[in-house]
Protein backbone atom coordinates (compact mmCIF):
# COMPACT_ATOMS: atom_id res chain seq x y z
CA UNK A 1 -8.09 1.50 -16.88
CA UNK A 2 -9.86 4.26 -14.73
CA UNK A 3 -6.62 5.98 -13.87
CA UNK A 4 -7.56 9.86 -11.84
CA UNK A 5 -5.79 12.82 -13.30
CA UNK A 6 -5.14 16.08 -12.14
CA UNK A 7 -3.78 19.22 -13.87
CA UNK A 8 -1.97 20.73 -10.97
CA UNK A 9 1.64 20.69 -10.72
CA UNK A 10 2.92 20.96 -7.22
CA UNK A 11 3.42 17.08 -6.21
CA UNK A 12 3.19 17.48 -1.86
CA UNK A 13 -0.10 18.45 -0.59
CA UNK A 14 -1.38 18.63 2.89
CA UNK A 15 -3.68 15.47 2.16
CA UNK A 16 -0.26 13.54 1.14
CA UNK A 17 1.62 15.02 4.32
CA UNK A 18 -1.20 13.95 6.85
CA UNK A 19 -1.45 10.75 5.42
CA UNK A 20 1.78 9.98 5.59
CA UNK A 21 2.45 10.86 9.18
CA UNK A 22 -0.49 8.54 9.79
CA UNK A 23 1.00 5.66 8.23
CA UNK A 24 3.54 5.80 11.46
CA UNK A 25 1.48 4.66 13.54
CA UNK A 26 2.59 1.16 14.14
CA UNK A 27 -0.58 -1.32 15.37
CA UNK A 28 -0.97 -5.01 16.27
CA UNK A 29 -1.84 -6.25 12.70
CA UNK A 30 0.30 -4.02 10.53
CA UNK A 31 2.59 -5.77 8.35
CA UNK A 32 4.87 -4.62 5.27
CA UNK A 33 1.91 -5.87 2.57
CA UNK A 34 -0.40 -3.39 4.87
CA UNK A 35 2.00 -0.56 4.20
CA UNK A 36 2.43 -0.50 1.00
CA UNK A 37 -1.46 -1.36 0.18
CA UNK A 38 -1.82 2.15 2.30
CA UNK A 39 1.26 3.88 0.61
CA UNK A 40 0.28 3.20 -3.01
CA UNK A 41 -3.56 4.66 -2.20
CA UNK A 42 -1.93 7.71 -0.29
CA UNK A 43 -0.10 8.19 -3.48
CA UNK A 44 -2.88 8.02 -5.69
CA UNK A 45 -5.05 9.95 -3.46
CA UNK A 46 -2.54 12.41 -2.73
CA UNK A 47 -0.47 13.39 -5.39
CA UNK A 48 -1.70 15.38 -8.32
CA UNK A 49 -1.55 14.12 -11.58
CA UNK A 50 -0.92 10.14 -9.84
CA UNK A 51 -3.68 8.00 -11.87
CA UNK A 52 -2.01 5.19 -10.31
CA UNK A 53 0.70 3.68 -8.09
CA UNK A 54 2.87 0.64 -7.12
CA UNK A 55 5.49 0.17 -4.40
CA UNK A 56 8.21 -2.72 -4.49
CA UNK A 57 10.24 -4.28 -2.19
CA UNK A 58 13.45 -5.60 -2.94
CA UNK A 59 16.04 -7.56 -1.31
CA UNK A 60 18.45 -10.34 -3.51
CA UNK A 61 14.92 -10.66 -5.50
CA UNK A 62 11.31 -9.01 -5.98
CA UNK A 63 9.98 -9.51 -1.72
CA UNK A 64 6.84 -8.21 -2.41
CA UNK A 65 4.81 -6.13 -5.31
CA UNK A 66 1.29 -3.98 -4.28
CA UNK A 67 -0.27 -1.73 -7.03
CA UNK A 68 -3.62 0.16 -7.46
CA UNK A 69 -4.34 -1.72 -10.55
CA UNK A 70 -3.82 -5.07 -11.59
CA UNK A 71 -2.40 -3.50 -15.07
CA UNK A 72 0.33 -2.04 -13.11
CA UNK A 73 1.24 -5.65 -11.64
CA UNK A 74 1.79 -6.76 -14.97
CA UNK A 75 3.25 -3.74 -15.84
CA UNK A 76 6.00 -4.23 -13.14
CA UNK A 77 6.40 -7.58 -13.13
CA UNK A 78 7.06 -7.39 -17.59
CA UNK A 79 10.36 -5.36 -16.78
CA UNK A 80 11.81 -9.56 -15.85
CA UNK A 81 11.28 -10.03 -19.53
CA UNK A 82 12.59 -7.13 -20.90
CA UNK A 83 16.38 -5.94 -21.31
CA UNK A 84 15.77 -2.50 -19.80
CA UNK A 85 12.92 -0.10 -18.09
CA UNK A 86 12.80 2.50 -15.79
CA UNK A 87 12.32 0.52 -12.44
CA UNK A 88 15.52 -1.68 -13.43
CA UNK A 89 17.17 1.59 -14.45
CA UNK A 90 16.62 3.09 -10.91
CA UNK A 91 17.06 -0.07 -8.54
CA UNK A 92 20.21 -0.13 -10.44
CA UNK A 93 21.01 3.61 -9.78
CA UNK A 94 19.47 3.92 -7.22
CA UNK A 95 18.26 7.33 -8.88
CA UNK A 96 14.91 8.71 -9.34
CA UNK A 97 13.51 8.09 -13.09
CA UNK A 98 10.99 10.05 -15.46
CA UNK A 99 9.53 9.33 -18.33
CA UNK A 100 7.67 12.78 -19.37
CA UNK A 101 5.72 10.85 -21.91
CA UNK A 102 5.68 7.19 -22.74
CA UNK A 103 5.17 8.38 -26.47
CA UNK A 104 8.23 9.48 -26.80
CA UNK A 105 9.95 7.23 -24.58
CA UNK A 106 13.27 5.57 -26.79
CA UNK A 107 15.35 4.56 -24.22
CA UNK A 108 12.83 1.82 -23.18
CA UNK A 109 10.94 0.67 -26.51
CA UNK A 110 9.97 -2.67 -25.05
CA UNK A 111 8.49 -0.93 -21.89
CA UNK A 112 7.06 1.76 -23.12
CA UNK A 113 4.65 -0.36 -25.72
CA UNK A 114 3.56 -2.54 -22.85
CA UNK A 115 2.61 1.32 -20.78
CA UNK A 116 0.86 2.65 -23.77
CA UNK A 117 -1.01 -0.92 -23.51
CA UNK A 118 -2.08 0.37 -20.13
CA UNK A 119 -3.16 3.42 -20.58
CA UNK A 120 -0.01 5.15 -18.86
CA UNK A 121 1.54 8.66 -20.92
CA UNK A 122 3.64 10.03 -17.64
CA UNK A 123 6.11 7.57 -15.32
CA UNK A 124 8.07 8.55 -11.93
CA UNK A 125 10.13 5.73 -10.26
CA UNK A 126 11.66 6.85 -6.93
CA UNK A 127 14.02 3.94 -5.23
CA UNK A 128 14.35 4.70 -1.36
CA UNK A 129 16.98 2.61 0.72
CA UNK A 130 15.48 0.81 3.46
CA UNK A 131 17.66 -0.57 6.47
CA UNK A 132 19.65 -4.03 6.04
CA UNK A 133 20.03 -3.84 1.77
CA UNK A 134 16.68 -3.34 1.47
CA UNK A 135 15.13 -0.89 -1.53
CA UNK A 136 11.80 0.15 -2.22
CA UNK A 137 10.53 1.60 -5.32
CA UNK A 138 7.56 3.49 -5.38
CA UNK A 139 6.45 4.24 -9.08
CA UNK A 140 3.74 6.76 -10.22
CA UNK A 141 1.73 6.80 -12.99
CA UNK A 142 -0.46 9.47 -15.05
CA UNK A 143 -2.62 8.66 -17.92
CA UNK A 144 -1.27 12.52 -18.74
CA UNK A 145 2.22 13.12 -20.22
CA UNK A 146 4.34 15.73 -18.01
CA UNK A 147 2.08 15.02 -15.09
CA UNK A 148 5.26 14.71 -12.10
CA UNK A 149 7.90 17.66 -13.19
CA UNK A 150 11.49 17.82 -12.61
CA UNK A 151 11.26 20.57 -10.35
CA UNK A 152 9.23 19.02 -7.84
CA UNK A 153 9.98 15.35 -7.93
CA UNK A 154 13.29 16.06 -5.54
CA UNK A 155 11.04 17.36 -3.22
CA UNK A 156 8.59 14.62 -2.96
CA UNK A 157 10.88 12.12 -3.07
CA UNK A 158 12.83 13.50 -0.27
CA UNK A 159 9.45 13.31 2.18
CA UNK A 160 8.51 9.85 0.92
CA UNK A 161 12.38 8.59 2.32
CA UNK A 162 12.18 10.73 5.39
CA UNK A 163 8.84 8.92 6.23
CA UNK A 164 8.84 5.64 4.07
CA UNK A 165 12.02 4.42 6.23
CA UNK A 166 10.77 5.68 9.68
CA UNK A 167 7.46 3.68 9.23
CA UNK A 168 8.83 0.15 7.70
CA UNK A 169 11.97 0.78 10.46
CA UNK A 170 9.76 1.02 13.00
CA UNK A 171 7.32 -1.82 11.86
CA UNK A 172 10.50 -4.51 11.50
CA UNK A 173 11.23 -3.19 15.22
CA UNK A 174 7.62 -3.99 16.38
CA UNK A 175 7.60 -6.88 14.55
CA UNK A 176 11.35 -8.17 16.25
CA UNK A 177 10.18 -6.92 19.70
CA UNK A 178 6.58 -9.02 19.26
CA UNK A 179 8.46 -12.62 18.26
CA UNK A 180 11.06 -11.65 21.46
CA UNK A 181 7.89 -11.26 23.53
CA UNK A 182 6.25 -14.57 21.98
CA UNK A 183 9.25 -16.26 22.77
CA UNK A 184 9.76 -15.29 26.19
CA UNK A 185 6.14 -15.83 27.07
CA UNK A 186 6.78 -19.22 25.30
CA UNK A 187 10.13 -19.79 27.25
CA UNK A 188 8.18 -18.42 30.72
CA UNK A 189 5.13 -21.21 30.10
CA UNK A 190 7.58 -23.78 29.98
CA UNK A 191 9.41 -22.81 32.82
CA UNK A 192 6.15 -22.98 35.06
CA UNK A 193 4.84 -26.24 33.59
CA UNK A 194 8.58 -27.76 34.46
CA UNK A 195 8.38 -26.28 37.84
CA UNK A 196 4.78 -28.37 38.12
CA UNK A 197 6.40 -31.12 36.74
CA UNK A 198 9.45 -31.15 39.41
CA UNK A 199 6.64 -30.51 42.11
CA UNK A 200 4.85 -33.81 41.03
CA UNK A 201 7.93 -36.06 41.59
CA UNK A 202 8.93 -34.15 44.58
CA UNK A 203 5.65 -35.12 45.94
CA UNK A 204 5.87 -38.70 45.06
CA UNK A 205 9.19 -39.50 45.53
CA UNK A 206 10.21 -37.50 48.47
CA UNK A 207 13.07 -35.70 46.71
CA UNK A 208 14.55 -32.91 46.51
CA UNK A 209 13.67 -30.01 43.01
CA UNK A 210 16.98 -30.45 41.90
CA UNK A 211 17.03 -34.03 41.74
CA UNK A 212 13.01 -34.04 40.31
CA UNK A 213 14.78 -32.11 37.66
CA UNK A 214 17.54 -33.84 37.16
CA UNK A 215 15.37 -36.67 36.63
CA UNK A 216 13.33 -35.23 34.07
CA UNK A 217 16.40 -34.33 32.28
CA UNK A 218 16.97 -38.24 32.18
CA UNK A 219 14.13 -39.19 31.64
CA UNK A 220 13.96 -36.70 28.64
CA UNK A 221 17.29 -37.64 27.36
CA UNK A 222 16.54 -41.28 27.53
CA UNK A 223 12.94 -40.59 24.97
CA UNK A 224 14.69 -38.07 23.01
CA UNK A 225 11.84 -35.65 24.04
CA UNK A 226 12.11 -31.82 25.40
CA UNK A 227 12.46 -31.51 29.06
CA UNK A 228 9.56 -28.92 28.41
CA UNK A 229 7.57 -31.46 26.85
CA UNK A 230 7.79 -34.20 28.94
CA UNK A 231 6.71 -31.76 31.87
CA UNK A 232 3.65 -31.19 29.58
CA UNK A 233 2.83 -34.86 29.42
CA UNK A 234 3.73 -35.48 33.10
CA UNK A 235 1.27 -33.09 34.41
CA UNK A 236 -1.34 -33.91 31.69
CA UNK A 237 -0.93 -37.69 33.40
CA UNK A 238 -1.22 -35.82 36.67
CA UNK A 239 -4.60 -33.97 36.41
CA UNK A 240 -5.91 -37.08 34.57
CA UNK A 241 -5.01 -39.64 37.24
CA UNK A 242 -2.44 -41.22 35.35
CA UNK A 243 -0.03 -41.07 38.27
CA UNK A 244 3.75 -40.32 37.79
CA UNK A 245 5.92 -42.68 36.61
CA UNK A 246 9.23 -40.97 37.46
CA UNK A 247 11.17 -42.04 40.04
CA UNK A 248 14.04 -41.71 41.75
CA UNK A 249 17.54 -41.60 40.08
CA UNK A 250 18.49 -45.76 38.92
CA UNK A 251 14.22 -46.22 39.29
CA UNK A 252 13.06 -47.26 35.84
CA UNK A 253 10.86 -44.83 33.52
């Protein structure tokens, strides 16, 4: 696996940091498997030492899984068949977890001989608590042992909260605000189509709007059909020539 190493040791760098504050920026076609396709390269790309990178999100169950390398899909995803391992130890936790080197890993036998597999010495798991019971865990990997020390994980995984929650926060807003505009818009084309629909029969019959609508609500309770959709048809028949076969209340339908 062509994991990237580094020999540095300080974990936040100013290509991380400006990476991360453009991941904020929410746009039309961003979606959580966007994110974390960008967070996992912004990890590999900006953290010394990271030779690779996966980020998970969890609700009840696995909700979805992105990694740099397929290995590291199959690494995460062998943890389900496996008593123990560090990502189970720190969803469970909810505590950061290190495994200096996967050589002489014994807490995790079963893991560890499927990361030596891979080609990974060095392991950081960092769970970060999203809104609504949702976790993320964003896991690091070095094909060098020691590669993410104790001293500076704290810090890192303190910015990767801060900003990790603010983006995927801010995306579920967009994404809430977007289906309340679709439905609106939906809700507002209905209205005027009705309002056609009523203007047809007024026409017609001579009535008044609230009886036209009070006749498409019988009309539309007699089919069994939305009020919205009978308007549809009603106008469709309109522009076509059809003609209207709504009439006045007691006409027949």
């Amino acid at each position: 696996m062509p994991f990237r190493g580094a020999d540095t040791t300080e974990l936040i760098t100013p290509v991380l940091v400006r990476d991360l504050a453009a991941l904020g920026r929410v746009r039309e076609e961003t979606s959580s498997e966007s994110v974390l396709r960008r967070l996992v390269t912004m990890l590999v790309n900006g953290v010394p030492g990271c030779s690779g990178g996966s980020a998970e999100l969890w609700g009840e169950e696995r909700a979805l899984l992105s990694a740099s390398h397929s290995e590291l899909i199959v690494l995460a995803e062998s943890e389900d068949g496996v008593p123990a391992g560090p990502l189970t130890e720190a969803r469970a936790r909810r505590t950061n977890v290190i495994i200096p080197d996967v050589l002489h890993e014994s807490r995790w036998p079963g893991y560890a001989g499927m990361a030596i597999r891979c080609g990974v010495r060095s392991v950081l798991v960092m769970p970060i608590e999203i809104a609504d019971g949702w976790l993320l865990l964003l896991t690091l990997y070095s094909v060098r042992p020691a590669a993410f020390p104790d001293r500076a994980v704290p810090a890192l995984a303190q910015t990767l909260a801060e900003q990790v929650t603010v983006v995927l926060t801010n995306m579920w807003d967009f994404d809430e605000v977007r289906t309340d505009a679709a439905q609106m818009q939906e809700a507002l084309a209905g209205r005027a189509v009705i309002d056609q629909a009523k203007g047809i029969i007024m026409q017609a019959s001579g009535c008044t709007a609230d009886e036209a609508f009070q006749e498409l609500r019988r009309i539309s309770q007699h089919h069994q059909v939305k009020i919205a959709d009978l308007a549809r048809l009603l106008v469709s028949e309109h522009r076509t020539g059809g003609g209207v076969t709504a009439g006045r209340r007691g006409g027949t339908a």
